[in-house]
N, C-alpha and C. Protein backbone atom coordinates (compact mmCIF):
# COMPACT_ATOMS: atom_id res chain seq x y z
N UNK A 1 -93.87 115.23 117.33
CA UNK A 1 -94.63 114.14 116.75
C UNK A 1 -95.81 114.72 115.98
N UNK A 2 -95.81 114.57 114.77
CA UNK A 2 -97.27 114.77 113.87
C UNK A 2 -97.98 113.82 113.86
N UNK A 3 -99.35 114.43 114.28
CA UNK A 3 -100.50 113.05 114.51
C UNK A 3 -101.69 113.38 112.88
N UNK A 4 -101.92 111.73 112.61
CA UNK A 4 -102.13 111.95 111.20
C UNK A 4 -103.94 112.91 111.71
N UNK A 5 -104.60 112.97 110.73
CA UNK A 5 -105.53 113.31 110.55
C UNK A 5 -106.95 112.72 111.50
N UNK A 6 -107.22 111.25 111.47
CA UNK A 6 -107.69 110.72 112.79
C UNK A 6 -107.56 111.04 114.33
N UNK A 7 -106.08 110.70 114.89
CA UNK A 7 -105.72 111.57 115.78
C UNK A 7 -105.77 112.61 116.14
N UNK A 8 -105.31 113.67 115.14
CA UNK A 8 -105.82 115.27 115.79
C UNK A 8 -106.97 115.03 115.61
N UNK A 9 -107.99 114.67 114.87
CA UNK A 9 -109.80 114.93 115.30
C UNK A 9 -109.65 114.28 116.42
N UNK A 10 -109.35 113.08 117.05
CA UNK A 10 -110.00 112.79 118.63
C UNK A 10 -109.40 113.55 119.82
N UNK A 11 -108.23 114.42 119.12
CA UNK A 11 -107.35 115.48 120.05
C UNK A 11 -108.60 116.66 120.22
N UNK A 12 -109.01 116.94 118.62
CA UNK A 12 -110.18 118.21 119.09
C UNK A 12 -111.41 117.96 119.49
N UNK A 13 -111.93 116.49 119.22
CA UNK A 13 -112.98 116.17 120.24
C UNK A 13 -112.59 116.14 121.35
N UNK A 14 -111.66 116.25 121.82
CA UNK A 14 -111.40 116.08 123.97
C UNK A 14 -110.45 117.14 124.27
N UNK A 15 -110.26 118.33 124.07
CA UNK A 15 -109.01 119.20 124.51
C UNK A 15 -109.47 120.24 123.92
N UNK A 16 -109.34 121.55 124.38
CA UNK A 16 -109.11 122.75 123.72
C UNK A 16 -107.54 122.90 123.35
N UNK A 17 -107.22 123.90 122.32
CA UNK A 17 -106.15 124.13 121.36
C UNK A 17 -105.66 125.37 121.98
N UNK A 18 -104.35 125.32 122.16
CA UNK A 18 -104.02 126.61 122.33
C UNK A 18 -103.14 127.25 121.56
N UNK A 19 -103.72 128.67 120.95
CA UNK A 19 -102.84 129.13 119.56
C UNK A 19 -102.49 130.36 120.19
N UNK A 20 -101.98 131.18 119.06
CA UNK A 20 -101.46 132.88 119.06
C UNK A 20 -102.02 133.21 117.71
N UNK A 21 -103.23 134.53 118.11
CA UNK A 21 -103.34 135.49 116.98
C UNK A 21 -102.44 136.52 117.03
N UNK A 22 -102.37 136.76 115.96
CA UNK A 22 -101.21 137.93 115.53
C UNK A 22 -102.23 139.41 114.83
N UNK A 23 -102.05 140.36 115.38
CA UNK A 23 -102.84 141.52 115.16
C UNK A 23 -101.19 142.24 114.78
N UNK A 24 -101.64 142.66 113.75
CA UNK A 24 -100.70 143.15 112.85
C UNK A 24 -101.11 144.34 112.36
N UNK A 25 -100.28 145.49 112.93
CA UNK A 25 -101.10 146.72 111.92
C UNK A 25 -99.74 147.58 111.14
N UNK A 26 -99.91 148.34 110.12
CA UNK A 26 -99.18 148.82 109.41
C UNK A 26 -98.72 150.46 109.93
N UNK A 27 -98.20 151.30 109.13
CA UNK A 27 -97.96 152.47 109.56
C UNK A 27 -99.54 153.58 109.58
N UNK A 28 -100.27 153.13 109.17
CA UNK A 28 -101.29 153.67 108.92
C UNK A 28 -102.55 153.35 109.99
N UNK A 29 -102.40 152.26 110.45
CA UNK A 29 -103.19 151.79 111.61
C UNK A 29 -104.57 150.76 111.31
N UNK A 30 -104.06 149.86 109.79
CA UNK A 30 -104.87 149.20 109.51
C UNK A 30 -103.78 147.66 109.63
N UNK A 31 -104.90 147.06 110.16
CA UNK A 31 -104.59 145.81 110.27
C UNK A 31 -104.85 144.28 109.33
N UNK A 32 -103.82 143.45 109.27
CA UNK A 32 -103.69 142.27 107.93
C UNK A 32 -104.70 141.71 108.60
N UNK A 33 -105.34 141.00 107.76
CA UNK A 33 -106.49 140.16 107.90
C UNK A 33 -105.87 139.12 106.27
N UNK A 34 -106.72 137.78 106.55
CA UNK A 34 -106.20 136.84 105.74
C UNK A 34 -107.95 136.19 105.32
N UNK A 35 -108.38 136.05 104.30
CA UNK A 35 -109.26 135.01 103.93
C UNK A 35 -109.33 133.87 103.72
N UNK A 36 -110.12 133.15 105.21
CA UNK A 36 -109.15 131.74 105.51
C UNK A 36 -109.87 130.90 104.09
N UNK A 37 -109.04 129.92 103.93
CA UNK A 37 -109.63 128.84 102.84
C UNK A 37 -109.65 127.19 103.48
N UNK A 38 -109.84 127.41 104.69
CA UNK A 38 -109.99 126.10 105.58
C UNK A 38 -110.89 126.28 106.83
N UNK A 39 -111.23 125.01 107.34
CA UNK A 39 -112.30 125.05 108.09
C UNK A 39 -111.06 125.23 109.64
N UNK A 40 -111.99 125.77 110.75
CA UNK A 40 -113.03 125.90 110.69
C UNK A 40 -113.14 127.79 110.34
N UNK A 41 -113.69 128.56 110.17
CA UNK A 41 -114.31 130.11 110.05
C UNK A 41 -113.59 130.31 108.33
N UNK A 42 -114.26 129.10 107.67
CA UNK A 42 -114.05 128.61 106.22
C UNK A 42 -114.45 130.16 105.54
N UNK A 43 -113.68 130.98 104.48
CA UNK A 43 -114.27 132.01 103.75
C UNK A 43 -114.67 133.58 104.05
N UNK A 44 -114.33 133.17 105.68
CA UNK A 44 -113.98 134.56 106.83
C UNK A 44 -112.37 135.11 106.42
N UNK A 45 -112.80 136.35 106.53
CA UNK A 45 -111.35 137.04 106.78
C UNK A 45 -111.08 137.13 108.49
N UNK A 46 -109.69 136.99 108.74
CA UNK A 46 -109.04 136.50 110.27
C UNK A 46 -107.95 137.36 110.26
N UNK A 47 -107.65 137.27 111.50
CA UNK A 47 -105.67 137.64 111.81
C UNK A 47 -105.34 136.41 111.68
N UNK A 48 -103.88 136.59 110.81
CA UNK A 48 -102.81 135.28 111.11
C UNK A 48 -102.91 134.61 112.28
N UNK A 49 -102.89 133.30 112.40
CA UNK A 49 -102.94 132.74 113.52
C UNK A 49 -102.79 131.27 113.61
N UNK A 50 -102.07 130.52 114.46
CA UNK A 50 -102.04 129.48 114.53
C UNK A 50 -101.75 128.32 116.07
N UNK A 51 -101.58 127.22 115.91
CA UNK A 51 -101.54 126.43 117.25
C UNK A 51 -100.09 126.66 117.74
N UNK A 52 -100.22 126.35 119.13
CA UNK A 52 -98.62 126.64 119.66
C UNK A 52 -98.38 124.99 119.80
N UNK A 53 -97.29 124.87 119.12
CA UNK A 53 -96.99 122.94 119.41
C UNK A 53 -96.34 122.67 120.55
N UNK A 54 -96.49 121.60 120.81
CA UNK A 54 -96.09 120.90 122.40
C UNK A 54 -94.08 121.38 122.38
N UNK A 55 -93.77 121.92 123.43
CA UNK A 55 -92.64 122.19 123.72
C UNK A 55 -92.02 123.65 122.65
N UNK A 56 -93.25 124.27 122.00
CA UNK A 56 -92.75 125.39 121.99
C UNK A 56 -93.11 126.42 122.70
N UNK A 57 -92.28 127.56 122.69
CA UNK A 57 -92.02 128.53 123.21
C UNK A 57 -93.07 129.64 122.71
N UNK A 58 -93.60 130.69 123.09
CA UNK A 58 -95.12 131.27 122.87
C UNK A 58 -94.36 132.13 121.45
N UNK A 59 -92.99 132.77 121.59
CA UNK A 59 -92.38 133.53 120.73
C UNK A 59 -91.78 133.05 119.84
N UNK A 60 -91.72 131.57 119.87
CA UNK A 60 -90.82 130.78 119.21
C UNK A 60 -92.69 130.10 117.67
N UNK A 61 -93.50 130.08 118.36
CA UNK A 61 -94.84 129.85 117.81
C UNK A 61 -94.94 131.02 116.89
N UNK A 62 -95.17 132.14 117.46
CA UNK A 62 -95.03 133.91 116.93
C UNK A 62 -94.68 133.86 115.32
N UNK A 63 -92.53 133.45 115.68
CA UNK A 63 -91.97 133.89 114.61
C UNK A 63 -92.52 132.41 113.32
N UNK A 64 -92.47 131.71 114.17
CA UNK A 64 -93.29 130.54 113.04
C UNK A 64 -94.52 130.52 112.51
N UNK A 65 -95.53 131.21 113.25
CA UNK A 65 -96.99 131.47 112.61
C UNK A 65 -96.62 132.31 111.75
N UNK A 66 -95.82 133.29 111.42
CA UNK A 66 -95.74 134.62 110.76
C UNK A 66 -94.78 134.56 109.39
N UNK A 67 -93.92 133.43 109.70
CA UNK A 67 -93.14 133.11 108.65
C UNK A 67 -93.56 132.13 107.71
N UNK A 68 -94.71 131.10 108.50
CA UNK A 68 -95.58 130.40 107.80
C UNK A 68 -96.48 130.86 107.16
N UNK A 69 -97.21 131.97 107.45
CA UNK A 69 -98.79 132.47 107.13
C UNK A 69 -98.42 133.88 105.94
N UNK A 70 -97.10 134.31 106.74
CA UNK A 70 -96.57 135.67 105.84
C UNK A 70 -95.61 135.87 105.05
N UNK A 71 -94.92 134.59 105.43
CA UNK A 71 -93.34 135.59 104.55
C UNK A 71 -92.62 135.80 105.46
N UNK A 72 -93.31 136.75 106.69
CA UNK A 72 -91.98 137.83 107.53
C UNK A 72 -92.05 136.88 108.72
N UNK A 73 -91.28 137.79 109.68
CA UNK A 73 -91.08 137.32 110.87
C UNK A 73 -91.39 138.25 111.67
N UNK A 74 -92.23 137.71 112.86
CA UNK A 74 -92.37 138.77 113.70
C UNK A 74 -92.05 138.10 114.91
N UNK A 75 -90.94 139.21 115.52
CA UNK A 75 -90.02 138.83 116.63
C UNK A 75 -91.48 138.58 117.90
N UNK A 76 -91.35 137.68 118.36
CA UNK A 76 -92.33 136.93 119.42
C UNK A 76 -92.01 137.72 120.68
N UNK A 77 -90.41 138.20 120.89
CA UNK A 77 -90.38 139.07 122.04
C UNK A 77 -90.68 140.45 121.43
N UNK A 78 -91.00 141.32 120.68
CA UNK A 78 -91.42 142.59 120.56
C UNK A 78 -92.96 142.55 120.40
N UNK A 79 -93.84 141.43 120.67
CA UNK A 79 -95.09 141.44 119.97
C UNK A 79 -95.82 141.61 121.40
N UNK A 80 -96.66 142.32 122.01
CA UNK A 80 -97.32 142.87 122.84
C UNK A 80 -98.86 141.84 123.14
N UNK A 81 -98.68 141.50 124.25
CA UNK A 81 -99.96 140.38 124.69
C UNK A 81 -101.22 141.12 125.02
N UNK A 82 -101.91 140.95 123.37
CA UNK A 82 -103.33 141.85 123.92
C UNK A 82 -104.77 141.37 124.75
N UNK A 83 -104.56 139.90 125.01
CA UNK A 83 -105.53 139.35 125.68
C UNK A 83 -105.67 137.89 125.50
N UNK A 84 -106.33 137.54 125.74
CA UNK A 84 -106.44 135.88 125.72
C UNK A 84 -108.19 135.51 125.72
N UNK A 85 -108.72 134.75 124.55
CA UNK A 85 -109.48 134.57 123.83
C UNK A 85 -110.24 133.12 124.24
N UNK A 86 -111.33 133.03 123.96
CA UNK A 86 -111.58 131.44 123.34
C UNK A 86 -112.76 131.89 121.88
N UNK A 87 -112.34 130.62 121.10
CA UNK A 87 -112.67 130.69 119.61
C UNK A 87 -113.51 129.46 119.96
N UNK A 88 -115.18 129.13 119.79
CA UNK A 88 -115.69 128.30 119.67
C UNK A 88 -116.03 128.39 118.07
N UNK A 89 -116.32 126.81 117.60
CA UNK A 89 -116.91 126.69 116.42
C UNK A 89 -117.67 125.34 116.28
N UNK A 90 -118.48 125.61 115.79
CA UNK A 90 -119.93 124.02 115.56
C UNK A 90 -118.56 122.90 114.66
N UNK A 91 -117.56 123.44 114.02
CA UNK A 91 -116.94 122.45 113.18
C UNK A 91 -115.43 122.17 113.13
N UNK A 92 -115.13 121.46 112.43
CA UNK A 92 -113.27 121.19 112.45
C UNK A 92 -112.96 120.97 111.06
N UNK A 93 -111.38 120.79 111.18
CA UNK A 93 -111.02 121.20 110.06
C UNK A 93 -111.20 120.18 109.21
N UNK A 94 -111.76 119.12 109.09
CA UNK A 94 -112.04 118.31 108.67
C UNK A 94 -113.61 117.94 108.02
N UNK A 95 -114.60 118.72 109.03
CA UNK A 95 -115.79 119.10 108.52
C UNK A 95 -117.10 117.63 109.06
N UNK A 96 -116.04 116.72 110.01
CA UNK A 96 -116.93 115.87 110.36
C UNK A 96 -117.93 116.32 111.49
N UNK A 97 -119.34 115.97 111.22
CA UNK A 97 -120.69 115.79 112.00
C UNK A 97 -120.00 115.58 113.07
N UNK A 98 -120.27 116.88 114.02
CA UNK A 98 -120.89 116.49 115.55
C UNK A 98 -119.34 116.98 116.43
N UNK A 99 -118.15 117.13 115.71
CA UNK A 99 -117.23 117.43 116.16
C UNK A 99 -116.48 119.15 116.41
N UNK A 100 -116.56 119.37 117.66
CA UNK A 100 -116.80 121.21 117.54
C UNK A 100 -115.13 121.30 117.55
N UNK A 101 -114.63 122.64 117.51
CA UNK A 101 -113.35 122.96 118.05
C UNK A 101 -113.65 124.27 118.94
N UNK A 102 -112.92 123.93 120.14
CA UNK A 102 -112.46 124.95 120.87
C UNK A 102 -110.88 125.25 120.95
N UNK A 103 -110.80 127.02 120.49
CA UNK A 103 -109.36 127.54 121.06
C UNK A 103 -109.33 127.83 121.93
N UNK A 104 -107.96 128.11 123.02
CA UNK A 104 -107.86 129.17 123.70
C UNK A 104 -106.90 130.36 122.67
N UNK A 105 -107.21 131.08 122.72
CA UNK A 105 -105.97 131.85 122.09
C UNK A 105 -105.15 132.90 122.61
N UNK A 106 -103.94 133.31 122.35
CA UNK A 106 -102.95 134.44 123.25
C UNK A 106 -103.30 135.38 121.82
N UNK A 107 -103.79 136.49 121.88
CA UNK A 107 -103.85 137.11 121.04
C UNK A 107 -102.39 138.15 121.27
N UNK A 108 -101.61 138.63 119.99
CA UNK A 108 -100.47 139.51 120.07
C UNK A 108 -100.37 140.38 119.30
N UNK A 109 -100.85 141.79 119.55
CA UNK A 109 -100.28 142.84 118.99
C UNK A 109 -98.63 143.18 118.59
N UNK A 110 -98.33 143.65 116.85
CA UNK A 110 -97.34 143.98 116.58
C UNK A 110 -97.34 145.10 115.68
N UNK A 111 -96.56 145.95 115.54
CA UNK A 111 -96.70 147.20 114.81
C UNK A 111 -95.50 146.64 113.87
N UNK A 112 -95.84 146.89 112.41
CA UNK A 112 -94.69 147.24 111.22
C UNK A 112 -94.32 148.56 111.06
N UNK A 113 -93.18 148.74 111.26
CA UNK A 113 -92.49 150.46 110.65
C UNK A 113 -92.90 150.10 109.26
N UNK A 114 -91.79 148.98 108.55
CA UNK A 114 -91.81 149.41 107.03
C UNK A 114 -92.65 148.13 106.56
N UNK A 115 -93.20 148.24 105.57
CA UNK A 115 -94.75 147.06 105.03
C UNK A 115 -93.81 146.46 103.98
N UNK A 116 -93.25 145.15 104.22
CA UNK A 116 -92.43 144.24 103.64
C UNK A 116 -93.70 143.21 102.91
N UNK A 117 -93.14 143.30 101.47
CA UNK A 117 -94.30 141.90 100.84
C UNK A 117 -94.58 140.87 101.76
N UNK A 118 -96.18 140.84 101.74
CA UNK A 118 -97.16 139.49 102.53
C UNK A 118 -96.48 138.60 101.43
N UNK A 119 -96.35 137.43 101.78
CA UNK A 119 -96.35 136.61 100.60
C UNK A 119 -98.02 135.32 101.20
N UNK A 120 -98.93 134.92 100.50
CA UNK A 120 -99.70 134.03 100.96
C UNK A 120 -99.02 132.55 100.83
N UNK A 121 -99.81 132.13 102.08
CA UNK A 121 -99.53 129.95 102.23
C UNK A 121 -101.03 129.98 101.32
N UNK A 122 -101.05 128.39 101.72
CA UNK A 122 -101.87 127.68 101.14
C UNK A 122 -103.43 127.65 102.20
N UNK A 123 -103.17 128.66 103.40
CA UNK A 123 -104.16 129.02 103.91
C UNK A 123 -105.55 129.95 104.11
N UNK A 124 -105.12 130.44 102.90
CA UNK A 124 -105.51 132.15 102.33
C UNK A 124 -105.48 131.91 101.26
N UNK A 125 -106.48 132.60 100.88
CA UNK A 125 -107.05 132.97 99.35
C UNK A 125 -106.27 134.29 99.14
N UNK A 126 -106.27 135.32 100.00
CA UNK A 126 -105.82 136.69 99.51
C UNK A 126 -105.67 137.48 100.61
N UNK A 127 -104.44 138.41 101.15
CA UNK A 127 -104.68 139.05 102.13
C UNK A 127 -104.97 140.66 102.00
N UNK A 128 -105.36 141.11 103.21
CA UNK A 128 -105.31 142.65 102.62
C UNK A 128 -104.77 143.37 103.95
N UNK A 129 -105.10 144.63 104.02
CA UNK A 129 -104.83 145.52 105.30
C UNK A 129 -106.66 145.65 105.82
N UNK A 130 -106.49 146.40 106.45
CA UNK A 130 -108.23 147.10 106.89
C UNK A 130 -107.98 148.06 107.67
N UNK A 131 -109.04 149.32 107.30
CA UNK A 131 -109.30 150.26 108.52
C UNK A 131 -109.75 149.59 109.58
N UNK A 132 -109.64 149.90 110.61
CA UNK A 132 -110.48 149.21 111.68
C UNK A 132 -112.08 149.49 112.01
N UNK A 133 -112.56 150.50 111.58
CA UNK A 133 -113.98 151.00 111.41
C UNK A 133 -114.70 149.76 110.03
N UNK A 134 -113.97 149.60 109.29
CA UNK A 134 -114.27 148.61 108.37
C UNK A 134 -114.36 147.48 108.49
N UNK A 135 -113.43 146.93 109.32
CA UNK A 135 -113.26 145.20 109.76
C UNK A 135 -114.47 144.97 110.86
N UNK A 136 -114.74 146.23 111.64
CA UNK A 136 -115.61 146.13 113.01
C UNK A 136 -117.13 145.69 111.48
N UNK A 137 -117.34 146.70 110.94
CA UNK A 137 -118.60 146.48 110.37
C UNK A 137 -118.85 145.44 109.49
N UNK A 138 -117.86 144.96 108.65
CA UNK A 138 -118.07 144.07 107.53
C UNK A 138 -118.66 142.43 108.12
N UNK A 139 -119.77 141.77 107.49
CA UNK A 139 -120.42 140.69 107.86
C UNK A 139 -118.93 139.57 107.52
N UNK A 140 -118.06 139.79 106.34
CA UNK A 140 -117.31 139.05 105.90
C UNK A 140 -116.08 138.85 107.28
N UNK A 141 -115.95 140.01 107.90
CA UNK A 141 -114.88 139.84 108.80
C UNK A 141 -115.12 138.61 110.13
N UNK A 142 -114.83 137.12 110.65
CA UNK A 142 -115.29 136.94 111.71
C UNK A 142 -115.52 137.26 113.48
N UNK A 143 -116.21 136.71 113.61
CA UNK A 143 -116.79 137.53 114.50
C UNK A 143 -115.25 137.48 115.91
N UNK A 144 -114.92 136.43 115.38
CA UNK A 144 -113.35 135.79 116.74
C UNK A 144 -112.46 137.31 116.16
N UNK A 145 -112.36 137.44 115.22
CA UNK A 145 -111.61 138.63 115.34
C UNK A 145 -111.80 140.02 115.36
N UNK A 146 -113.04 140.19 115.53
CA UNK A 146 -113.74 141.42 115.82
C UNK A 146 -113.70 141.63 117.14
N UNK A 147 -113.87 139.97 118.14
CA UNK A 147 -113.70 140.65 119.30
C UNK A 147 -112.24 140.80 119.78
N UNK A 148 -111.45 140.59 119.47
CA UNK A 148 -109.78 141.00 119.60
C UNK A 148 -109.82 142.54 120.06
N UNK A 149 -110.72 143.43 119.09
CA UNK A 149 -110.70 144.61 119.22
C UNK A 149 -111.88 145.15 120.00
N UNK A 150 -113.11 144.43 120.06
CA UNK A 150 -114.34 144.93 120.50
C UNK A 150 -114.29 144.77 122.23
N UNK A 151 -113.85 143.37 122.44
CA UNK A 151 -113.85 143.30 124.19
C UNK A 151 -112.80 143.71 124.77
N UNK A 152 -111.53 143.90 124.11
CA UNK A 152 -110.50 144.72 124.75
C UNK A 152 -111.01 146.13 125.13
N UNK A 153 -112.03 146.81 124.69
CA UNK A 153 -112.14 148.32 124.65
C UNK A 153 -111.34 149.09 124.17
N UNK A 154 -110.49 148.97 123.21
CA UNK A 154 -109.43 149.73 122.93
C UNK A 154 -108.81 149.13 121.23
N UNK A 155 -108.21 150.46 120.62
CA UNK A 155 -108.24 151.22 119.20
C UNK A 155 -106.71 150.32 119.49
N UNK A 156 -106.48 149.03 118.81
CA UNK A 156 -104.90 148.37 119.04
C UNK A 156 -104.49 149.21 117.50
């Protein structure tokens, strides 16, 4: 069931969301990041990521965030569970006064052998790769996906 635009806002005023980030790194050990063009972390670069819908499957979400956001597919059973998150934000995607969003998120590490064309949605302005020394420092990178890598303690 798709709930129009009204509905999901009174869904994110009363419920946290539960999604899957996708940490994606290449043969080189830099990871896709996307420059979101929607609220909420509006104009931040992010990992792919999106909501898991009612009666799907966490891998079945995976290959659909990835085929939606990228082009590719990334098999949901080869993608490695690097932690589990919450994403607060003062706003929604909609941008109305007074209404916050909370995620929970399953964050998932996946490694590419071979770097198959990103293609962008309509969610992204532009994607790129990143060193990871670069994404940690840049003000542009947000802060939800800095800690993917910063509170894990560990070089994904």
């Amino acid at each position: 069931m798709k709930l129009d635009d009204k509905r999901f806002l009174e869904v994110i005023d009363a419920v946290p969301l539960v999604a899957v980030d996708l940490i994606i790194r290449n043969a080189d050990g830099e990871v896709l990041l996307g420059r979101r063009r929607n609220r909420p972390a509006k104009g931040f670069w992010f990992v792919p990521g999106g909501r898991i819908r009612k009666n799907e499957r966490i891998s079945e979400a995976i290959a659909r965030v990835s085929r939606s956001e990228l082009g590719i597919v990334v098999p949901g059973e080869e993608a490695s569970l690097l932690g589990v998150f919450e994403h607060l934000y003062v706003d929604n995607f909609l941008g109305i006064e007074g209404i916050d969003t909370h995620y929970v998120v399953l964050a998932f590490a996946f490694d590419l052998e071979a770097c198959p064309p990103i293609r962008l949605d309509d969610q992204h302005s532009e994607m790129r790769w990143w060193r990871m020394d670069e994404l940690l420092q840049s003000p542009d990178v947000h802060q939800n996906t800095k800690d993917h890598f910063i509170r894990t303690n560990r070089e994904i």
